[in-house]
Protein backbone atom coordinates (compact mmCIF):
# COMPACT_ATOMS: atom_id res chain seq x y z
CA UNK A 1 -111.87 6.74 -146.30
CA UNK A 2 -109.24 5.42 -143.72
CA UNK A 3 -105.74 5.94 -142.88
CA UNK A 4 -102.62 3.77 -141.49
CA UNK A 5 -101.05 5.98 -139.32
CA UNK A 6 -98.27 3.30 -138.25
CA UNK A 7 -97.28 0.90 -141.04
CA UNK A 8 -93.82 -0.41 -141.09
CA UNK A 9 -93.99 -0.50 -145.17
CA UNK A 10 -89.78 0.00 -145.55
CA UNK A 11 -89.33 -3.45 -143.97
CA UNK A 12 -87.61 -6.10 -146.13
CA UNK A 13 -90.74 -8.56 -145.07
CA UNK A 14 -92.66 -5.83 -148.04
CA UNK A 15 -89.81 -6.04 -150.71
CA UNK A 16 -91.23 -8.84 -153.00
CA UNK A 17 -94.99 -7.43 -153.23
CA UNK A 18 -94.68 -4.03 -151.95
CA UNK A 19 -96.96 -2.33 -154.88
CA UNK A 20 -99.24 -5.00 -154.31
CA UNK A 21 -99.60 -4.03 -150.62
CA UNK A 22 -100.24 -0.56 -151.87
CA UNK A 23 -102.99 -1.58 -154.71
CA UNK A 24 -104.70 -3.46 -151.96
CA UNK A 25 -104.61 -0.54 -149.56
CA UNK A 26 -106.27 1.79 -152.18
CA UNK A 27 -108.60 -0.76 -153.07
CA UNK A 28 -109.48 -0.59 -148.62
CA UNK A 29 -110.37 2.54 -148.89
CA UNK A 30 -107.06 4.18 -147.68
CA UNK A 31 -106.34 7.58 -148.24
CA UNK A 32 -102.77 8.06 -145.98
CA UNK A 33 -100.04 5.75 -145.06
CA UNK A 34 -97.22 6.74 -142.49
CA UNK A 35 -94.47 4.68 -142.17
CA UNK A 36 -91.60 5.82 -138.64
CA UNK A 37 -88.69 5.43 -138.89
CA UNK A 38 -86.53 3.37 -136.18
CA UNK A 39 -82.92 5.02 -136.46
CA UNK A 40 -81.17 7.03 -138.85
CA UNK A 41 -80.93 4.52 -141.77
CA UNK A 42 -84.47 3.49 -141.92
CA UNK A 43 -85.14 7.12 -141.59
CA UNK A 44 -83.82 7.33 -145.23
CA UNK A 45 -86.05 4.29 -146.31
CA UNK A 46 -89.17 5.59 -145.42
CA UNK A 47 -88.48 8.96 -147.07
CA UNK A 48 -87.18 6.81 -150.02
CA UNK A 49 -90.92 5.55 -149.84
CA UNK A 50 -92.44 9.16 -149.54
CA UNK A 51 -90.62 10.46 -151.97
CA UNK A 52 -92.21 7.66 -153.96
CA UNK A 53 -95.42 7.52 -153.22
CA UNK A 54 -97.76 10.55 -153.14
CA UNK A 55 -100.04 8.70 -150.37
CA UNK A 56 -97.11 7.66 -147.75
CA UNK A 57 -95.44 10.41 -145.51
CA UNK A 58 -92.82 9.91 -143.04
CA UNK A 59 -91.26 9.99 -139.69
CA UNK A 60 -88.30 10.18 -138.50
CA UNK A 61 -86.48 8.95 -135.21
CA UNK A 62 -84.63 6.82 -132.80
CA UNK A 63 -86.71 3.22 -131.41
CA UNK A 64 -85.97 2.61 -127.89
CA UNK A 65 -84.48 -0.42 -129.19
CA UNK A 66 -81.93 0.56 -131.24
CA UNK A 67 -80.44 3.58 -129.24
CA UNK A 68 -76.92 0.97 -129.81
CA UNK A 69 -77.01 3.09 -132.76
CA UNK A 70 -77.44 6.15 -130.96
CA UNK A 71 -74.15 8.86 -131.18
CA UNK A 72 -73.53 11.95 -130.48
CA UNK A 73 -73.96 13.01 -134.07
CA UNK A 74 -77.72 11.40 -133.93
CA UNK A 75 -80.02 14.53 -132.93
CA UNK A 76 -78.34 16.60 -135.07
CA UNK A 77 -78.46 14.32 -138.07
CA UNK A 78 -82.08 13.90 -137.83
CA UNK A 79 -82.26 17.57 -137.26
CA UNK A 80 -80.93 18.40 -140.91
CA UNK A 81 -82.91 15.67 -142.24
CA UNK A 82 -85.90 17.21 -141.27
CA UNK A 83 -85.06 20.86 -142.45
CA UNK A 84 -83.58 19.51 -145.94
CA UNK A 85 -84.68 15.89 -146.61
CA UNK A 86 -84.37 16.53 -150.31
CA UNK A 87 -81.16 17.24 -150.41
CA UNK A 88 -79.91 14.48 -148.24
CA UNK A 89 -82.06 11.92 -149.57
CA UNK A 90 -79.71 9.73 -152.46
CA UNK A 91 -81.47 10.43 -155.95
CA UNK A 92 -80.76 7.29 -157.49
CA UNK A 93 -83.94 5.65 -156.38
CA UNK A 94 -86.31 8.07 -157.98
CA UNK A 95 -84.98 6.08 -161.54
CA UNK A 96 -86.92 3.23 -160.46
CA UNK A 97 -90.20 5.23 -159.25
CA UNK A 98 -92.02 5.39 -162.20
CA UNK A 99 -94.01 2.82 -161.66
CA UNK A 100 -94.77 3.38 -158.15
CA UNK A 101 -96.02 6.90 -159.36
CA UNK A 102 -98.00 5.60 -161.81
CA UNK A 103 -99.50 3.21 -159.66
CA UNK A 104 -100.87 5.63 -157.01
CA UNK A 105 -101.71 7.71 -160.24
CA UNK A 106 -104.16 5.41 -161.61
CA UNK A 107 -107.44 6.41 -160.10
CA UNK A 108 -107.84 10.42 -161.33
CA UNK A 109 -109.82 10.96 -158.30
CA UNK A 110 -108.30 9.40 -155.88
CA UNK A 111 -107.51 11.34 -152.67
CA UNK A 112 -103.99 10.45 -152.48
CA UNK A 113 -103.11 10.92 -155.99
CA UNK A 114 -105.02 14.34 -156.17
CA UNK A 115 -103.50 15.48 -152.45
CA UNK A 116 -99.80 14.93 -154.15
CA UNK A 117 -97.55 17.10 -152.75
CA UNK A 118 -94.33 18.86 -155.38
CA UNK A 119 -91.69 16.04 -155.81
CA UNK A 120 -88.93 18.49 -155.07
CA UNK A 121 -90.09 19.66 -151.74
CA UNK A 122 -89.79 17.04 -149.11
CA UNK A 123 -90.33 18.67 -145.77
CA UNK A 124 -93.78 18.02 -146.02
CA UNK A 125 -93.81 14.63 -146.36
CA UNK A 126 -92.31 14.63 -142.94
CA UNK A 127 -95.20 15.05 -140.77
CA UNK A 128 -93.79 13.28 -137.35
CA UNK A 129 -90.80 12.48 -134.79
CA UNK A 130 -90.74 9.00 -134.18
CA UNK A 131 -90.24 6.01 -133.15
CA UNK A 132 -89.46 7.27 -130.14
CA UNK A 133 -89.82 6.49 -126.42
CA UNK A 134 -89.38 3.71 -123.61
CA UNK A 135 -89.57 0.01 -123.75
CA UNK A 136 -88.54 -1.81 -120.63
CA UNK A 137 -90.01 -5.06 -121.84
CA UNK A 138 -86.75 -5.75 -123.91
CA UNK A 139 -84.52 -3.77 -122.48
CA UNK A 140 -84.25 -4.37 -118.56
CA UNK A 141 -80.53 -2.90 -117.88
CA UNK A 142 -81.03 0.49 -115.50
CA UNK A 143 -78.22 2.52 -117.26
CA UNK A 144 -79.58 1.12 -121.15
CA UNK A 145 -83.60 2.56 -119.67
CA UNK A 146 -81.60 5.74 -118.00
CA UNK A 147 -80.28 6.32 -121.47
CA UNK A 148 -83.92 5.77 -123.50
CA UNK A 149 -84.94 8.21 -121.01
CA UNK A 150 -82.04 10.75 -122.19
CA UNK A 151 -82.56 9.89 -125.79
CA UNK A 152 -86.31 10.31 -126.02
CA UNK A 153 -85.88 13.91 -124.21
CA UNK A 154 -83.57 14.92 -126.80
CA UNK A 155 -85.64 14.36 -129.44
CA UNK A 156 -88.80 15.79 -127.72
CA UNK A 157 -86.84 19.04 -127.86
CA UNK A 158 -86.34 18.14 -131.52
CA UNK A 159 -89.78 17.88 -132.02
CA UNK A 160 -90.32 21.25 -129.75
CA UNK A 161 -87.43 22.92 -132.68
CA UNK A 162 -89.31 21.73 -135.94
CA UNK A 163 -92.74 21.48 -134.78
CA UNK A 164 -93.57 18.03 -135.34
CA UNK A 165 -95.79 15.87 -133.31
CA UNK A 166 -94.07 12.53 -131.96
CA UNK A 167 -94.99 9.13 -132.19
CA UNK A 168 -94.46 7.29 -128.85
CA UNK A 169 -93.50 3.41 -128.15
CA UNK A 170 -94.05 2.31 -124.86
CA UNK A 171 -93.70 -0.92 -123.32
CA UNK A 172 -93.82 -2.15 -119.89
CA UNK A 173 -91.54 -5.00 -118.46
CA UNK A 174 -93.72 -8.36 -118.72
CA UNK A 175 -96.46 -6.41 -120.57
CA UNK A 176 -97.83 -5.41 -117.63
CA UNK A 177 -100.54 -2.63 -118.11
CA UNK A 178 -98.95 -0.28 -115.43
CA UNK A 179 -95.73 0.16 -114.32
CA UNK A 180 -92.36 2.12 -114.34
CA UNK A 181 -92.68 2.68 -118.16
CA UNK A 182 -95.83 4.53 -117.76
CA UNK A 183 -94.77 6.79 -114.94
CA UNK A 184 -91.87 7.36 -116.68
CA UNK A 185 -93.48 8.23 -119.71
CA UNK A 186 -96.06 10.91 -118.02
CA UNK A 187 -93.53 12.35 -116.11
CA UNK A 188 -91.43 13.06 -119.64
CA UNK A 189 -94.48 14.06 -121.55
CA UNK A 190 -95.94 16.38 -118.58
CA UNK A 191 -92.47 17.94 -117.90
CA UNK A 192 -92.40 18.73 -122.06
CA UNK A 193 -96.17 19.92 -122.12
CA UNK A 194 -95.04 22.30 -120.03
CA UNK A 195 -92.72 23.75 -122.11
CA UNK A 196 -94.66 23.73 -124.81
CA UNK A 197 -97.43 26.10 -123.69
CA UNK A 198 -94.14 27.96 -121.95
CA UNK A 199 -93.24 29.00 -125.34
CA UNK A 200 -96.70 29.35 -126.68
CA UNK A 201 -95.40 26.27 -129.17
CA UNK A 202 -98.32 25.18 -131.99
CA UNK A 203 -97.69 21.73 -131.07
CA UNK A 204 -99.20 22.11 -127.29
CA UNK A 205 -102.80 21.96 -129.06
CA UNK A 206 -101.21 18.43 -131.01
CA UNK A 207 -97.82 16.79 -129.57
CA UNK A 208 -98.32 13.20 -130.29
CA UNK A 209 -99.87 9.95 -130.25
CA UNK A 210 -99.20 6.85 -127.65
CA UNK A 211 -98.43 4.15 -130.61
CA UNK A 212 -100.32 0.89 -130.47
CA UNK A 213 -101.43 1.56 -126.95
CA UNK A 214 -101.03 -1.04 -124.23
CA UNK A 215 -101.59 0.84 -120.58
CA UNK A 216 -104.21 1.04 -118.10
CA UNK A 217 -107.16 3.43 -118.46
CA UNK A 218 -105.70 6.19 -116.06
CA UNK A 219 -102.73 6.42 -118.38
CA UNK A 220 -104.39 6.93 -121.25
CA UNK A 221 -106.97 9.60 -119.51
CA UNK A 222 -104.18 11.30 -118.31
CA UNK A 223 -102.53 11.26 -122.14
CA UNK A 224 -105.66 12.83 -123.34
CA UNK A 225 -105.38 15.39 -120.97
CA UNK A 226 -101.82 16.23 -122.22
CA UNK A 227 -103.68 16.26 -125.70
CA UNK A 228 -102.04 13.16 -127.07
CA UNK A 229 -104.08 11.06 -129.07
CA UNK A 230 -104.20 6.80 -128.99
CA UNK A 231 -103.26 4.75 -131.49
CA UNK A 232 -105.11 0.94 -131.86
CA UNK A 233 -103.89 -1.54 -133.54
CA UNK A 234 -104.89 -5.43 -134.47
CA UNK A 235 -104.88 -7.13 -130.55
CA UNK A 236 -108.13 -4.67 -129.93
CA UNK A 237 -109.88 -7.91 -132.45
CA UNK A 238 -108.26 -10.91 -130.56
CA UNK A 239 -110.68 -13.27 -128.55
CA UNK A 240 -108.76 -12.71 -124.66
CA UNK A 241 -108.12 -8.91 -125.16
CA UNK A 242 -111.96 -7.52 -123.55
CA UNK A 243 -110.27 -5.54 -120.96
CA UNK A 244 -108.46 -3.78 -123.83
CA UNK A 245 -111.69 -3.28 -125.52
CA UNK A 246 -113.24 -1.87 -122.27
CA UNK A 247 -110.27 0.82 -122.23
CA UNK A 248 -111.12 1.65 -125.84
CA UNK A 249 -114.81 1.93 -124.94
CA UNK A 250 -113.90 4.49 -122.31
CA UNK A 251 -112.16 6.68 -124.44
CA UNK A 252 -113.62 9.13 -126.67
CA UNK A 253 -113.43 8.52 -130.85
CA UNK A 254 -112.30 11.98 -131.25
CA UNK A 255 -108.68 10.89 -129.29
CA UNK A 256 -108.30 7.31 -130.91
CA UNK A 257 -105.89 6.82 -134.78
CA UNK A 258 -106.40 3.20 -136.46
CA UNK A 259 -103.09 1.66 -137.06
CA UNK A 260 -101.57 -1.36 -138.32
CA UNK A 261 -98.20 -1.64 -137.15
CA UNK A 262 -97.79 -3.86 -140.33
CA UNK A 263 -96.13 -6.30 -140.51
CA UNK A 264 -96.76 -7.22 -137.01
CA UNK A 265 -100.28 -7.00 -135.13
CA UNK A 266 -101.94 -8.71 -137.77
CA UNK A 267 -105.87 -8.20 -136.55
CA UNK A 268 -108.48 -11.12 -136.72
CA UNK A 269 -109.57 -12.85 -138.81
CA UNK A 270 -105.77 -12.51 -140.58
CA UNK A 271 -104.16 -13.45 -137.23
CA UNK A 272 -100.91 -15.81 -138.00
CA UNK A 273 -100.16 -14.25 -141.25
CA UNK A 274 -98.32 -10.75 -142.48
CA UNK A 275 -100.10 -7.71 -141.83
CA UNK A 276 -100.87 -5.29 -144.46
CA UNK A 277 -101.92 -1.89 -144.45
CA UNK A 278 -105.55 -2.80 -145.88
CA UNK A 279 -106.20 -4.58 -142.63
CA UNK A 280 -107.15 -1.54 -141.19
CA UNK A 281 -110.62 -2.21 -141.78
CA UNK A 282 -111.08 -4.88 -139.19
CA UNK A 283 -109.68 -2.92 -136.33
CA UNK A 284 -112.08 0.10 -137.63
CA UNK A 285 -114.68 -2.99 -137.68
CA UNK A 286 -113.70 -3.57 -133.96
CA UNK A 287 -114.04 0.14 -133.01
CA UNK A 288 -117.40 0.87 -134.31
CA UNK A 289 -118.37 -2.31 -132.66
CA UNK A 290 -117.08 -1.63 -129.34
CA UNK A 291 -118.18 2.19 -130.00
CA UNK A 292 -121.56 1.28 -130.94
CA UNK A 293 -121.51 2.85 -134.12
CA UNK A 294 -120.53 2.17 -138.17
CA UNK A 295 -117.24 1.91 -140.17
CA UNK A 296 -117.99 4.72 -141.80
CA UNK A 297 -118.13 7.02 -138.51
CA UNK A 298 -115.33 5.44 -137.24
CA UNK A 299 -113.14 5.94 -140.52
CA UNK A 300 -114.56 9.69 -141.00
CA UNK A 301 -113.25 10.87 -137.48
CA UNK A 302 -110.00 8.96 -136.91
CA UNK A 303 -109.05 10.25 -140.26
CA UNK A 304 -110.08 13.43 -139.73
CA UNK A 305 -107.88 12.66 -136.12
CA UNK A 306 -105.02 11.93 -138.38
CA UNK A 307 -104.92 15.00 -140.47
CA UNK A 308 -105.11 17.30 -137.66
CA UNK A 309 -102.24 15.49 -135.48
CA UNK A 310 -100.10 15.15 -138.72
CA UNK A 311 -100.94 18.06 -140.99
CA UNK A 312 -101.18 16.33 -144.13
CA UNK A 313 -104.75 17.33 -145.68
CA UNK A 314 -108.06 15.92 -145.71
């Protein structure tokens, strides 16, 4: 049993084999699928796809990278699309859901068909904030990183309101493993921990996960210890990347979520070609290796990871 806690699925890259992609998940193994959002519109697509399909949740969010999209209006329209995505979310697309129902529907037993939550009730397939955070590796302008900066504190206090974990993109300038992105980061996250257990807020025991992680060790120790977990994705299987498999070795199983970041990230031996969420196997292959231990422990605690941080079942 695995999950994809970070799986693009909305992008257009999916449109022409999409139920494919999910036949082949199920067929993996996977149990959960959760697909961010990176501004307001693709916000809607990926409830459009958990709406759906019983299996996929949501998040919802602004990517560092797209704050030109970014108003005024923005917190507050994510804000109502958390409290009543139902209502906001067109209906016209559930005439052509059928078939993607019936799909995930196939297998009686199957955990994500039997885990289904009602149709009509959409808040709970909204399980995160995010994308959220800082990436200075595209974005280099002070005042364009000042306003990331501003943007990802506003919807931390988002979070804070409708007690949802985020999900956290951060990227240094150059790709280095340390720099201003990282202290940045901590000194966000720290300052917002603080609130949290301020206000005795649920989500102080669960705020988040560093997405696709790329920092030092100390960064990542020091995440942990703000009770964030780390997410790994496909690099952990490349050839040059042992000093990111030395990080992973150093951190404990009980902190780490397998995810995809399909369709990028694509893990070996699949390297060069689209990723897909049933690809998740190789980097739990990776783990275990590095970990010393089997698939199956691997898969059994970072799912279990998963449903804690998100909330969405066994």
């Amino acid at each position: 049993m695995l999950t994809d806690t970070h799986c693009h699925l909305d992008f257009n890259k999916f449109d022409d084999d999409r139920d494919a992609v999910i036949r082949r998940a199920l067929d993996a193994g996977l149990t959960r699928i959760l697909v961010p959002a990176l501004d307001y519109e693709s916000a809607l697509s990926t409830l459009r796809l958990a709406d759906s399909y019983p299996g996929i949740f949501a998040a919802v969010g602004f990517h560092p990278t797209d704050l030109d999209k970014w108003d005024e209006s923005s917190v507050e329209k994510l804000r109502k699309l958390t409290a009543s995505p139902d209502v906001i979310l067109p209906k016209e697309h559930r005439d052509d859901v059928s078939g993607a129902k019936d799909l995930l529907h196939r297998e009686r037993d199957s955990s994500v068909a039997t885990n289904r939550l009602p149709q009509n009730d959409m808040r709970n397939k909204i399980v995160a904030i995010g994308e959220i955070g800082l990436d200075y590796y595209w974005i280099k302008e002070p005042e364009k990183q000042a306003q990331q900066r501003d943007v990802l504190k506003q919807q931390l206090r988002l979070a804070q309101e409708v007690s949802k974990p985020v999900i956290i993109h951060m990227r240094e300038e150059g790709d280095a493993w340390f720099g201003q992105a990282s202290m940045d980061l901590l000194e966000i996250l720290t300052e917002w921990q603080g609130q949290l257990m301020a206000r005795s807020n649920p989500l102080v025991e669960r705020p988040g996960v560093l997405h696709s992680y790329n920092g030092n060790l100390e960064t990542a120790q020091k995440a942990i210890q703000l009770g964030f977990y780390i997410g790994v994705t496909g690099p952990v299987t490349y050839k040059n990347a042992e000093e990111k498999r030395q990080i992973i070795r150093q951190l404990p199983l009980e902190r780490l979520l397998i995810e995809t970041d399909a369709p990028f990230l694509t893990p070996a031996p699949h390297r060069g070609k689209r990723n897909e969420p049933a690809f998740v196997a190789h980097i739990a292959d990776k783990i275990a290796e590095i970990h010393m231990t089997t698939r199956e422990q691997v898969a059994e605690i970072t799912t279990a990871n998963a449903a804690r941080l998100f909330g969405w079942g066994g």
